[in-house]
C-alpha atoms as a PDB file:
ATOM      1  CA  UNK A   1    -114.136 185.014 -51.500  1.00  0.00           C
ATOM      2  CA  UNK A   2    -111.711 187.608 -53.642  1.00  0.00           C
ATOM      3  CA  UNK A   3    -109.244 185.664 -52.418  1.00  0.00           C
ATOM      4  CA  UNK A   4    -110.186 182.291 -53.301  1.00  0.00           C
ATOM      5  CA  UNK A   5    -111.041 184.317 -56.836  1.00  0.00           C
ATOM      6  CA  UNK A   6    -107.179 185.091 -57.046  1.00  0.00           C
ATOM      7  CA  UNK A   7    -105.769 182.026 -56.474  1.00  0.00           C
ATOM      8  CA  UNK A   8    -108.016 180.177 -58.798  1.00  0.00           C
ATOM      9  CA  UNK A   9    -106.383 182.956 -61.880  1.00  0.00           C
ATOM     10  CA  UNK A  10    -103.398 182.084 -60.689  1.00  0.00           C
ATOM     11  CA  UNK A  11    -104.169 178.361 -61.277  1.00  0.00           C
ATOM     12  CA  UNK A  12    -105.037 179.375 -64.819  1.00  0.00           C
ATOM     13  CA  UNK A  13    -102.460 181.144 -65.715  1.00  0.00           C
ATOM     14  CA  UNK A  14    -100.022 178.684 -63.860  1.00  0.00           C
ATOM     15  CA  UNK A  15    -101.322 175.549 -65.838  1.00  0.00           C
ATOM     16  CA  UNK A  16    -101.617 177.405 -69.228  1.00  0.00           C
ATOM     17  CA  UNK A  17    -105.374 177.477 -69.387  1.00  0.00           C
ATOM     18  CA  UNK A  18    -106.725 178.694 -72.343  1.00  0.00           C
ATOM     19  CA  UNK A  19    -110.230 178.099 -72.560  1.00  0.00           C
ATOM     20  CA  UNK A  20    -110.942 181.633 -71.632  1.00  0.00           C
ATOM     21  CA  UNK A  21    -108.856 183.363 -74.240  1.00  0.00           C
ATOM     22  CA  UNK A  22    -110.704 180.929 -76.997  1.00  0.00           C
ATOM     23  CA  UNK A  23    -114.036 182.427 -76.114  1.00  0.00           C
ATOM     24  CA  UNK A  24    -113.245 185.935 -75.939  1.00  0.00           C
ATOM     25  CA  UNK A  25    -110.891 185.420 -79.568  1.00  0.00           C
ATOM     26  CA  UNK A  26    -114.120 183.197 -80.801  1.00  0.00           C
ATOM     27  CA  UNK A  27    -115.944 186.814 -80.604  1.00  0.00           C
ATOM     28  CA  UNK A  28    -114.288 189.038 -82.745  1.00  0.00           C
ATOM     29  CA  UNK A  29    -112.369 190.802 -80.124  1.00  0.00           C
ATOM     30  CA  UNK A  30    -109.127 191.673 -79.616  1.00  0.00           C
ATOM     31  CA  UNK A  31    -107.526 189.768 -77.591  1.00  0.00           C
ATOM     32  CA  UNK A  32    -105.975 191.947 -74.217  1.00  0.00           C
ATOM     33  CA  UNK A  33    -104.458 190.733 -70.235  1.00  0.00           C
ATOM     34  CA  UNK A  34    -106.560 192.710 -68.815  1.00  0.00           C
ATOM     35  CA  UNK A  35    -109.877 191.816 -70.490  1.00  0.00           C
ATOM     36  CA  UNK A  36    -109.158 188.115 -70.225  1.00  0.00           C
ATOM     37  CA  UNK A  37    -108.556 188.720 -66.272  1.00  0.00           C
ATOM     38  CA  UNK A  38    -111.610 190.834 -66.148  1.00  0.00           C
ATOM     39  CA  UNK A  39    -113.070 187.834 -68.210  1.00  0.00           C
ATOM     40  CA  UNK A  40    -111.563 184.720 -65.748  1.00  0.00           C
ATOM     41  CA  UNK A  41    -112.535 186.943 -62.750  1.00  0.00           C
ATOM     42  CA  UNK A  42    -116.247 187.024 -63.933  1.00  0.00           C
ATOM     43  CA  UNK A  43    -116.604 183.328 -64.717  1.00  0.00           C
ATOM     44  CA  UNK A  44    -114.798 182.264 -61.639  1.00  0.00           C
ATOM     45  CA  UNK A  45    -117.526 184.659 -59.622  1.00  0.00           C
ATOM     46  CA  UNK A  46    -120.560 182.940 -57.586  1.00  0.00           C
ATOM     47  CA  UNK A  47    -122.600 186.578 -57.970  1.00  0.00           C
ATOM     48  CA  UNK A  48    -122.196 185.267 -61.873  1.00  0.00           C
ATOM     49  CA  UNK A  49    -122.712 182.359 -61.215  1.00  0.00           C
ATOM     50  CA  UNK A  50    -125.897 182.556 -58.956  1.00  0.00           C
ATOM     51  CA  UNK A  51    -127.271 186.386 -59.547  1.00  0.00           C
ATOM     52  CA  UNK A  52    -127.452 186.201 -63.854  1.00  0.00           C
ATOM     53  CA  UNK A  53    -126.610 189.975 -63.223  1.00  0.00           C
ATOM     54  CA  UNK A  54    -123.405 189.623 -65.576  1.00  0.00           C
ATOM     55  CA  UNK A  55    -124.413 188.701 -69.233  1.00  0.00           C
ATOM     56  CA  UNK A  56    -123.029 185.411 -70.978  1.00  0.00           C
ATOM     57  CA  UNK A  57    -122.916 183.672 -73.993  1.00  0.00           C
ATOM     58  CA  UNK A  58    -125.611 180.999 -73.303  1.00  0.00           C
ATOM     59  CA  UNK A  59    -125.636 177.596 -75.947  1.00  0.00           C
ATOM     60  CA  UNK A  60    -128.681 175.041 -75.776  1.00  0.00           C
ATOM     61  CA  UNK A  61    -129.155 171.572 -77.124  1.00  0.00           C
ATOM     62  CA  UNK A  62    -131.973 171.121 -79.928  1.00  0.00           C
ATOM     63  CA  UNK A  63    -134.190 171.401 -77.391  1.00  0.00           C
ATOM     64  CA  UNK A  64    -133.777 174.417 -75.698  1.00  0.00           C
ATOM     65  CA  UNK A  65    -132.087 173.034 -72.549  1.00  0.00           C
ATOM     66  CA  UNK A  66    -128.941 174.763 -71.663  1.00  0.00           C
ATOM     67  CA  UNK A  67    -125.593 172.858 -72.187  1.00  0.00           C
ATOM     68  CA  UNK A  68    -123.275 175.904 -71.008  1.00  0.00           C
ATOM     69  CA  UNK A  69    -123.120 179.316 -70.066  1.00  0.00           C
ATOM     70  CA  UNK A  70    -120.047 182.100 -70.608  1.00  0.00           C
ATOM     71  CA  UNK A  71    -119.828 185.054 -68.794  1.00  0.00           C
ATOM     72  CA  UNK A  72    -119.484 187.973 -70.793  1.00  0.00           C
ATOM     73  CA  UNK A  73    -119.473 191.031 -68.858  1.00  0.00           C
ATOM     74  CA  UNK A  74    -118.504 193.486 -71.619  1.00  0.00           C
ATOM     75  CA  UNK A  75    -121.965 192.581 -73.508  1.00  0.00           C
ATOM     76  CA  UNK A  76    -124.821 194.638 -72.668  1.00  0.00           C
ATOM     77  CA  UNK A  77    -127.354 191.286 -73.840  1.00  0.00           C
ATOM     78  CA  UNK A  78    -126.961 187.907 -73.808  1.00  0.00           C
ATOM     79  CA  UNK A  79    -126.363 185.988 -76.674  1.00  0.00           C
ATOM     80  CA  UNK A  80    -128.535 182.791 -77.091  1.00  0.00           C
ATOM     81  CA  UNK A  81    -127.494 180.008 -79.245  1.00  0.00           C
ATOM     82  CA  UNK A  82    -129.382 176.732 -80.175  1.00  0.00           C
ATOM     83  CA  UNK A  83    -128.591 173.731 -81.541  1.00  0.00           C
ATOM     84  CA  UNK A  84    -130.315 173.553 -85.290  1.00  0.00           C
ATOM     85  CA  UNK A  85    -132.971 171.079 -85.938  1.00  0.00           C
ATOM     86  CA  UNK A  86    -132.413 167.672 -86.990  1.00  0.00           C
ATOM     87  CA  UNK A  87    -136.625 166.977 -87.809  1.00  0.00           C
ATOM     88  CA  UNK A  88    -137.105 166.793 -91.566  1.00  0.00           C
ATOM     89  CA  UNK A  89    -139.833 168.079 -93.551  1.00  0.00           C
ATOM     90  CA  UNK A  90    -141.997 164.834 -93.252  1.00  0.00           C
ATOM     91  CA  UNK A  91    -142.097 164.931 -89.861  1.00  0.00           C
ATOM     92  CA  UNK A  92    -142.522 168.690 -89.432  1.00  0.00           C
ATOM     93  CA  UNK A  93    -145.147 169.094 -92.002  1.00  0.00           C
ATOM     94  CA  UNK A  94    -146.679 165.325 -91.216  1.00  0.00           C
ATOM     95  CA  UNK A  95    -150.408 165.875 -91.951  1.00  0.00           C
ATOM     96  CA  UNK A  96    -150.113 168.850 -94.193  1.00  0.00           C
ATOM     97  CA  UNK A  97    -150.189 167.122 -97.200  1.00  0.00           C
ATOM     98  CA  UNK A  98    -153.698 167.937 -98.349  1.00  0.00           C
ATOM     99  CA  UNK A  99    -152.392 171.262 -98.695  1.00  0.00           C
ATOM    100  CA  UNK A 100    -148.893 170.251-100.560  1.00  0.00           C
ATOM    101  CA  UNK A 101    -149.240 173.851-102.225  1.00  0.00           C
ATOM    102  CA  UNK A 102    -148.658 175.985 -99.248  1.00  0.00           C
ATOM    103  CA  UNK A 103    -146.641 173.703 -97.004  1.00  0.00           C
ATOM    104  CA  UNK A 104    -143.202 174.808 -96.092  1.00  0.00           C
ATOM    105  CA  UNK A 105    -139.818 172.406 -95.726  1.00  0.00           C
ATOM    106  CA  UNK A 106    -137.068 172.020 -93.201  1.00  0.00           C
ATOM    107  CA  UNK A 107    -133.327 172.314 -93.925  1.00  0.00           C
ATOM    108  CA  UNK A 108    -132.048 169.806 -90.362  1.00  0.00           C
ATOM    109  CA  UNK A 109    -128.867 168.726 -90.144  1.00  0.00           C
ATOM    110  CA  UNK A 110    -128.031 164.879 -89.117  1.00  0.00           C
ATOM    111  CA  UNK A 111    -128.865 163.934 -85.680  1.00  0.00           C
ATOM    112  CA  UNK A 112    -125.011 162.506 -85.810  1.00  0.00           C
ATOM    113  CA  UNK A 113    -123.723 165.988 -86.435  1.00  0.00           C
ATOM    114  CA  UNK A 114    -126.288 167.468 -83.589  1.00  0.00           C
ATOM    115  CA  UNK A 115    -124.940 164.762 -80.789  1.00  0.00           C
ATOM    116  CA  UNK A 116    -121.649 165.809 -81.641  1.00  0.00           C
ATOM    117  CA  UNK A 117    -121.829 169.423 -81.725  1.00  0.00           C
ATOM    118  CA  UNK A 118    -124.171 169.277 -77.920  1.00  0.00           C
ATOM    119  CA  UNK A 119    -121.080 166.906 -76.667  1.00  0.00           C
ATOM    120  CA  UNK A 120    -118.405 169.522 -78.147  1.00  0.00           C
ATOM    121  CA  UNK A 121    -120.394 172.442 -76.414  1.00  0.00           C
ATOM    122  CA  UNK A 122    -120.842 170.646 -73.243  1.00  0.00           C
ATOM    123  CA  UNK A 123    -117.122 169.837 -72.785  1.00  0.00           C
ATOM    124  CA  UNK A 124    -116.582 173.776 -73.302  1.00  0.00           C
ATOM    125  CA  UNK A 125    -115.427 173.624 -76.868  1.00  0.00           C
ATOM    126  CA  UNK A 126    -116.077 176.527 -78.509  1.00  0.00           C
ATOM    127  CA  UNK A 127    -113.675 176.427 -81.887  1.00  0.00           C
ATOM    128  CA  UNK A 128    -114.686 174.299 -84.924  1.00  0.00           C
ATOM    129  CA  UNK A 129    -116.705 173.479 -87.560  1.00  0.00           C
ATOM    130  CA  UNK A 130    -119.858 172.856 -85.348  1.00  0.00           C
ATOM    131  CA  UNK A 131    -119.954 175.996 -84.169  1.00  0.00           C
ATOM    132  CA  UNK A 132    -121.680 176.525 -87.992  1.00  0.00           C
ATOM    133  CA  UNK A 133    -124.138 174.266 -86.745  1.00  0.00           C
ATOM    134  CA  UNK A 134    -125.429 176.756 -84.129  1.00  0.00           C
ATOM    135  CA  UNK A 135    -128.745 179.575 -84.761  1.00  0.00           C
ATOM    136  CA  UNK A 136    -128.800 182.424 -82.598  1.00  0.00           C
ATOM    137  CA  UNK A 137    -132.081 183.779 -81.020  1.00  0.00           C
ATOM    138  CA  UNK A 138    -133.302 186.459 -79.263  1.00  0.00           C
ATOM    139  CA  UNK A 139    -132.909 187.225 -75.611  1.00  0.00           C
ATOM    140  CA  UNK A 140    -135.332 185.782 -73.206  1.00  0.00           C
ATOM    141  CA  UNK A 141    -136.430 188.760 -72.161  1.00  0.00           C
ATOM    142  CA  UNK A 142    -137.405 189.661 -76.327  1.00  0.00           C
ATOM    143  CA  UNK A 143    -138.361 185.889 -76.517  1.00  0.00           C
ATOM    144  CA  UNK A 144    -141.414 186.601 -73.723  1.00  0.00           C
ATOM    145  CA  UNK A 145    -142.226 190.186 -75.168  1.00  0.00           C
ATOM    146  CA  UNK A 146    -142.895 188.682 -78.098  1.00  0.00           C
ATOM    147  CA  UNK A 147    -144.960 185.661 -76.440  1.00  0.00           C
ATOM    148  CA  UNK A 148    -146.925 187.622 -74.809  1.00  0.00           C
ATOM    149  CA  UNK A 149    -148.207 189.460 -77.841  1.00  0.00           C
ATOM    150  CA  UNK A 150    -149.902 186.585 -78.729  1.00  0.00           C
ATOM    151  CA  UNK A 151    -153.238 185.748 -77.052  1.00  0.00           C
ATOM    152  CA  UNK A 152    -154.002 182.384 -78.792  1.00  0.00           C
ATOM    153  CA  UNK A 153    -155.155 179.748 -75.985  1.00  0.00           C
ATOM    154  CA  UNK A 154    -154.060 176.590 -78.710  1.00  0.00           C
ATOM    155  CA  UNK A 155    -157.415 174.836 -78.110  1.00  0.00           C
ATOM    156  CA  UNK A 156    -158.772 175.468 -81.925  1.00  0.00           C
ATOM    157  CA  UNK A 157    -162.149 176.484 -82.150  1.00  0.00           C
ATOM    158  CA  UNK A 158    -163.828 179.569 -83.573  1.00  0.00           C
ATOM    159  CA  UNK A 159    -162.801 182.250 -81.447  1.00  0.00           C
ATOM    160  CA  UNK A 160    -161.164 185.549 -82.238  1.00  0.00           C
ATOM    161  CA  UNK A 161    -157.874 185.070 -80.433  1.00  0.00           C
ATOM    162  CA  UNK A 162    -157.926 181.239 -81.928  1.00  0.00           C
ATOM    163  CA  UNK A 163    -158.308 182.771 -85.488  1.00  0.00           C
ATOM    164  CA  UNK A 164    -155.380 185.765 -86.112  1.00  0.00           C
ATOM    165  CA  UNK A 165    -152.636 186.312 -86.372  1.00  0.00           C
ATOM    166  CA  UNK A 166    -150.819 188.224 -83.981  1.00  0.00           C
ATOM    167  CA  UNK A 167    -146.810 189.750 -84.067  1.00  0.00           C
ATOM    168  CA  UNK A 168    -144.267 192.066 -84.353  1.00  0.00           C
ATOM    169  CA  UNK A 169    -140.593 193.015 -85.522  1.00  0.00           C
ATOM    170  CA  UNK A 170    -138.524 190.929 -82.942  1.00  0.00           C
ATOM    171  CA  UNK A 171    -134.463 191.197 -82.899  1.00  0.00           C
ATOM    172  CA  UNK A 172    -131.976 189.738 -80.885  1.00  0.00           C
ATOM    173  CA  UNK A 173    -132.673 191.678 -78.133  1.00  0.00           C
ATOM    174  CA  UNK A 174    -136.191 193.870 -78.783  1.00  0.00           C
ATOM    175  CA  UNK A 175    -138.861 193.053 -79.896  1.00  0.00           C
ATOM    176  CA  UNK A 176    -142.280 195.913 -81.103  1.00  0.00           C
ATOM    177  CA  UNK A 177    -145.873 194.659 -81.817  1.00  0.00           C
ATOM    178  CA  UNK A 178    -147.431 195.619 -85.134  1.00  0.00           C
ATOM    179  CA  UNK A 179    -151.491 195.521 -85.406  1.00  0.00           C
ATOM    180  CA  UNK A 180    -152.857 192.231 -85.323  1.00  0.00           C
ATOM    181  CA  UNK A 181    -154.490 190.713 -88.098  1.00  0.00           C
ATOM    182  CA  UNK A 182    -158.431 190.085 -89.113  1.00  0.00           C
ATOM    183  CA  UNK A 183    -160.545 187.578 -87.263  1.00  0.00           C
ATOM    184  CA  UNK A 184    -159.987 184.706 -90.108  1.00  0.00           C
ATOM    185  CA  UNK A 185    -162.981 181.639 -91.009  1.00  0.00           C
ATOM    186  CA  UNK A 186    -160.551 178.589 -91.679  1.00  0.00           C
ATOM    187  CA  UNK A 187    -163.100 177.092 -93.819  1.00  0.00           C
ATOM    188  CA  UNK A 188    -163.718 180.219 -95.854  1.00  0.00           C
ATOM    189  CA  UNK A 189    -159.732 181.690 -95.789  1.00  0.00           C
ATOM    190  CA  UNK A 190    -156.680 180.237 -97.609  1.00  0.00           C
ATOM    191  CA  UNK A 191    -154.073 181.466 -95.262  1.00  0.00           C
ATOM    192  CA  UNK A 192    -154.420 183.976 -92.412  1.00  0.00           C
ATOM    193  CA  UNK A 193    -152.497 187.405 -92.810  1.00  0.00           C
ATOM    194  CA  UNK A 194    -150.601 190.169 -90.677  1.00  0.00           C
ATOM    195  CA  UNK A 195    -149.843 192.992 -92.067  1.00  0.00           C
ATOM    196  CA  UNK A 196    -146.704 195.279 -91.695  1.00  0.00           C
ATOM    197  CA  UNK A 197    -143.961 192.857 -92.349  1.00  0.00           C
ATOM    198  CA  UNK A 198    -143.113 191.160 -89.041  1.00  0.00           C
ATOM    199  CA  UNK A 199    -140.429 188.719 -88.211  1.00  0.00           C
ATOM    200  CA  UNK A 200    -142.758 187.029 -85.357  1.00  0.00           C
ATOM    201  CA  UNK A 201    -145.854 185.896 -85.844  1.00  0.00           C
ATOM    202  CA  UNK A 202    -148.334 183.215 -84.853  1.00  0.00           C
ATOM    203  CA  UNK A 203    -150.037 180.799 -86.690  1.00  0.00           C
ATOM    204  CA  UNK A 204    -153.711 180.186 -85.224  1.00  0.00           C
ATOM    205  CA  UNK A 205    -154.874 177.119 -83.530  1.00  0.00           C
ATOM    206  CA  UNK A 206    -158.283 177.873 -85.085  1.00  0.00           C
ATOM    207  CA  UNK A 207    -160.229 174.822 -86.333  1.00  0.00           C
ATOM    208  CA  UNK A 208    -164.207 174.305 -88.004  1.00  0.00           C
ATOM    209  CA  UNK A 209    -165.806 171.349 -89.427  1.00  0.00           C
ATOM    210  CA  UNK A 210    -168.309 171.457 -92.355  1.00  0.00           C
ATOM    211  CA  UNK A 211    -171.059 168.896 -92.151  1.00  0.00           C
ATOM    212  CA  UNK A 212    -169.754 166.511 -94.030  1.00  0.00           C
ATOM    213  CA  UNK A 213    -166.945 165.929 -90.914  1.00  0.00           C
ATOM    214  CA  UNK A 214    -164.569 167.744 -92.993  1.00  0.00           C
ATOM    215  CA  UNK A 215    -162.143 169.943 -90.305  1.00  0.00           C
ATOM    216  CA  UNK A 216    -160.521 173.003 -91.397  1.00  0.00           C
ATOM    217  CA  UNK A 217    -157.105 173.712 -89.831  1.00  0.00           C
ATOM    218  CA  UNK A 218    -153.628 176.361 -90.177  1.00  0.00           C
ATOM    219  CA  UNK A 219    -150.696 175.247 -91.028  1.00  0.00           C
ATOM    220  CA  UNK A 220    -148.580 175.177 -87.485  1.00  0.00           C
ATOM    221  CA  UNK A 221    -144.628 175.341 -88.934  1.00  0.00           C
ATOM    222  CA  UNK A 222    -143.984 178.188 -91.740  1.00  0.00           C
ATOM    223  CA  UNK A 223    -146.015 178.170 -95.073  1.00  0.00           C
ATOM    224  CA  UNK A 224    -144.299 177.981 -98.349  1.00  0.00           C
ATOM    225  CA  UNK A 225    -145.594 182.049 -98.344  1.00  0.00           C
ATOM    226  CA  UNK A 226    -143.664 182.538 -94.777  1.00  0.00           C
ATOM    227  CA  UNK A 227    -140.154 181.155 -96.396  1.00  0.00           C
ATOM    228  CA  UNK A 228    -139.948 182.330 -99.591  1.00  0.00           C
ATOM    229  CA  UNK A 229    -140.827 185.927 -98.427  1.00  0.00           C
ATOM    230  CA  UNK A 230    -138.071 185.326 -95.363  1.00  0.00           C
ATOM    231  CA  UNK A 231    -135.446 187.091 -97.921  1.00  0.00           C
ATOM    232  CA  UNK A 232    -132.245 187.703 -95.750  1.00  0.00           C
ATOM    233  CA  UNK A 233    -134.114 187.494 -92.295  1.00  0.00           C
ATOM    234  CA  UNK A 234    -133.958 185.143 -89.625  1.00  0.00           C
ATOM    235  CA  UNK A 235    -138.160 184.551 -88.919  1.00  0.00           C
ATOM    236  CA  UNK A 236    -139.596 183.181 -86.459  1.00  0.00           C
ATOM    237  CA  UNK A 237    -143.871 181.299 -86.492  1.00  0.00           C
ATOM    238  CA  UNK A 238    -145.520 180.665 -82.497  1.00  0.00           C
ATOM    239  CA  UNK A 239    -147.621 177.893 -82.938  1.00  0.00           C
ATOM    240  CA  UNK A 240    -149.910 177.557 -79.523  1.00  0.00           C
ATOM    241  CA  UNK A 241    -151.383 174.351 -81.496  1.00  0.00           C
ATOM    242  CA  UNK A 242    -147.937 172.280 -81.162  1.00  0.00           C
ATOM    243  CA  UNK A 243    -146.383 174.626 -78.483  1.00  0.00           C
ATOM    244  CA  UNK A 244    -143.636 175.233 -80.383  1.00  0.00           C
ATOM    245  CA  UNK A 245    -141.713 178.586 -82.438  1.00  0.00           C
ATOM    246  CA  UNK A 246    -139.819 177.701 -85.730  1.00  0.00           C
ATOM    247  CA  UNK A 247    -137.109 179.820 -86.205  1.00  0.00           C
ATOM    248  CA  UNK A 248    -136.753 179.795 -89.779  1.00  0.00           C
ATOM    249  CA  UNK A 249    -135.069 182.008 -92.946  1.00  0.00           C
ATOM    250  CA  UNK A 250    -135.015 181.553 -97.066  1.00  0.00           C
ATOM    251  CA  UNK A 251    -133.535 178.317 -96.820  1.00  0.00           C
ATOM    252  CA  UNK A 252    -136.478 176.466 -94.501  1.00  0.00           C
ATOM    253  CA  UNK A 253    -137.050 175.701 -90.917  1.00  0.00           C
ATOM    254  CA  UNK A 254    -133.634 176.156 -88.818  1.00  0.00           C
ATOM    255  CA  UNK A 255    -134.450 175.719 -85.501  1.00  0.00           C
ATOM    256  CA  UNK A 256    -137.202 174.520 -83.201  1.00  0.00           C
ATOM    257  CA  UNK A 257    -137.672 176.066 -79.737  1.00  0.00           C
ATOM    258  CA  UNK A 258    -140.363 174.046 -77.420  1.00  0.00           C
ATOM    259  CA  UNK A 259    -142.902 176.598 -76.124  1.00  0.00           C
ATOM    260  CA  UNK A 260    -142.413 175.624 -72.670  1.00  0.00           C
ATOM    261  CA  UNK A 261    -138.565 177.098 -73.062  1.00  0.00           C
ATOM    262  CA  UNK A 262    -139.410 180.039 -75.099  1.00  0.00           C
ATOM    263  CA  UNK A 263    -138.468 183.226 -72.892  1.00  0.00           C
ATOM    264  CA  UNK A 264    -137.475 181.515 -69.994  1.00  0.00           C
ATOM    265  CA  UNK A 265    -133.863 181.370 -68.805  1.00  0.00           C
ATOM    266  CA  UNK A 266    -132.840 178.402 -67.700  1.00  0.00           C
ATOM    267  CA  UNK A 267    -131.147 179.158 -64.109  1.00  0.00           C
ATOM    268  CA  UNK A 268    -134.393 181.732 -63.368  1.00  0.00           C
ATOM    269  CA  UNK A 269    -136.604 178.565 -63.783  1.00  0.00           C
ATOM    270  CA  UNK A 270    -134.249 176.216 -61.136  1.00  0.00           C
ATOM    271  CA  UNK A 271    -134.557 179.243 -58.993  1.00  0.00           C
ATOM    272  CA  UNK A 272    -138.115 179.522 -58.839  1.00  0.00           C
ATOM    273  CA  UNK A 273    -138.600 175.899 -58.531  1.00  0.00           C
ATOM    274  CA  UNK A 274    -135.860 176.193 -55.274  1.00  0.00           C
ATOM    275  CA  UNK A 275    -138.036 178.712 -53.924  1.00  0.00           C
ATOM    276  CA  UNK A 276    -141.213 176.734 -53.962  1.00  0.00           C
ATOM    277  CA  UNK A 277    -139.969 174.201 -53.059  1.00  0.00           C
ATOM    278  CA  UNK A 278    -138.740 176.293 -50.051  1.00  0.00           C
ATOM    279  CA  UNK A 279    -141.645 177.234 -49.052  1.00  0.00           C
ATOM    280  CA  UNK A 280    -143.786 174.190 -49.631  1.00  0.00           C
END
């Protein structure tokens, strides 16, 4: 196998490939031989390949579905990358207009420009302008920490975990709970509340009616409140309701991660689903 690692350098450096040497230059670093070996020698590894020991550089479509994966063994994290949203406000907020005063607003880019920067990514090209079109996000590891904070169920209803807020101060790679809100009425409460500041919180699935037929319900994308108070954070709003998180700053809704592929990588999913189906 180290052998078959050699000769495929050599093939690189033979037909002048320089893919590698964009991606480590792309990062800030200064360029060196011996990190771009250590570099092609990584990527050209099945344990990095197979094992997701070896950090990478991991970039997926608006969707959350991965469309490549750099090793990057000098990182001590991933780094995640998604596509930005191309939904726009009347679609994101469709059915919020009763409460025009507290809705928030999305700042997509074309679907055009989103095609073409998933194509650009997925052929490996990693210098341009629509690498500006990209949002990082936390680690999946953070991404489930944070998850997992949240007990919401996202069937509506009265109950306590249905109605607060739950959260915490999530980064790139850590994430720390803060105390969870109050148990909130949604007929009697204009917006539920967390208190302590957090970049990640929920927005309940809680729902009443009144007996006229009249149903009381959150706001499942970021409020007006959420946005404006963003300052020079990235945010980020769970919403069990739509199982989605909106990844969001001062500027409106950035990103939109589907619940399903919030906190879980990728390749650890296909290997799960190889196992079962192993032993099925």
């Amino acid at each position: 196998m180290r052998f078959i690692h050699v000769v495929y350098l050599l093939g690189l450096l033979a037909q002048g490939e320089g893919d590698l040497l964009i991606n480590i230059q792309a990062d800030g670093q200064p360029y060196s031989p011996c990190a771009w070996l250590w570099d092609s020698w990584a990527f050209a590894s099945s344990d990095v390949r197979d094992s997701g020991t070896v950090k990478a550089d991991i970039y997926l479509d608006r969707r959350g579905r991965e469309l490549l994966r750099r090793a990057k063994p000098r990182q001590s994290y991933d780094h995640i990358f998604i596509v930005r949203t191309t939904v726009t406000t009347e679609v994101m907020y469709w059915g919020v207009w009763y409460n025009v005063q507290d809705m928030g607003w999305a700042n997509p880019i074309s679907r055009r420009m989103a095609r073409r920067t998933e194509a650009l990514l997925k052929a490996g090209i990693l210098e341009g302008d629509h690498m500006a079109k990209l949002v990082r996000i936390p680690t999946f590891e953070a991404q489930a920490q944070a998850e997992a904070e949240v007990k919401d169920k996202g069937n509506g209803g009265l109950s306590l975990e249905n109605n607060q807020e739950r959260g915490g101060h999530l980064g790139f790679h850590s994430f720390h709970p803060v105390p969870p809100g109050p148990f909130i009425n949604p007929l009697m409460a204009e917006r539920a509340d967390i208190a302590g500041n957090p970049s990640f919180h929920n927005h309940p699935s809680g729902t009443l009616s009144n007996m006229w037929g009249t149903t009381a319900a959150y706001i499942q994308p970021p409020s007006k409140h959420d946005i404006l108070t963003a300052g020079n954070r990235q945010e980020y709003v769970m919403s069990k309701a739509q199982a989605k998180v909106f990844v969001y700053d001062s500027t409106g809704v950035i990103a939109v991660v589907p619940l399903k592929r919030w906190g879980r990588d990728p390749r650890q999913s296909k290997r799960k689903r190889k196992r079962k189906d192993k032993e099925g």
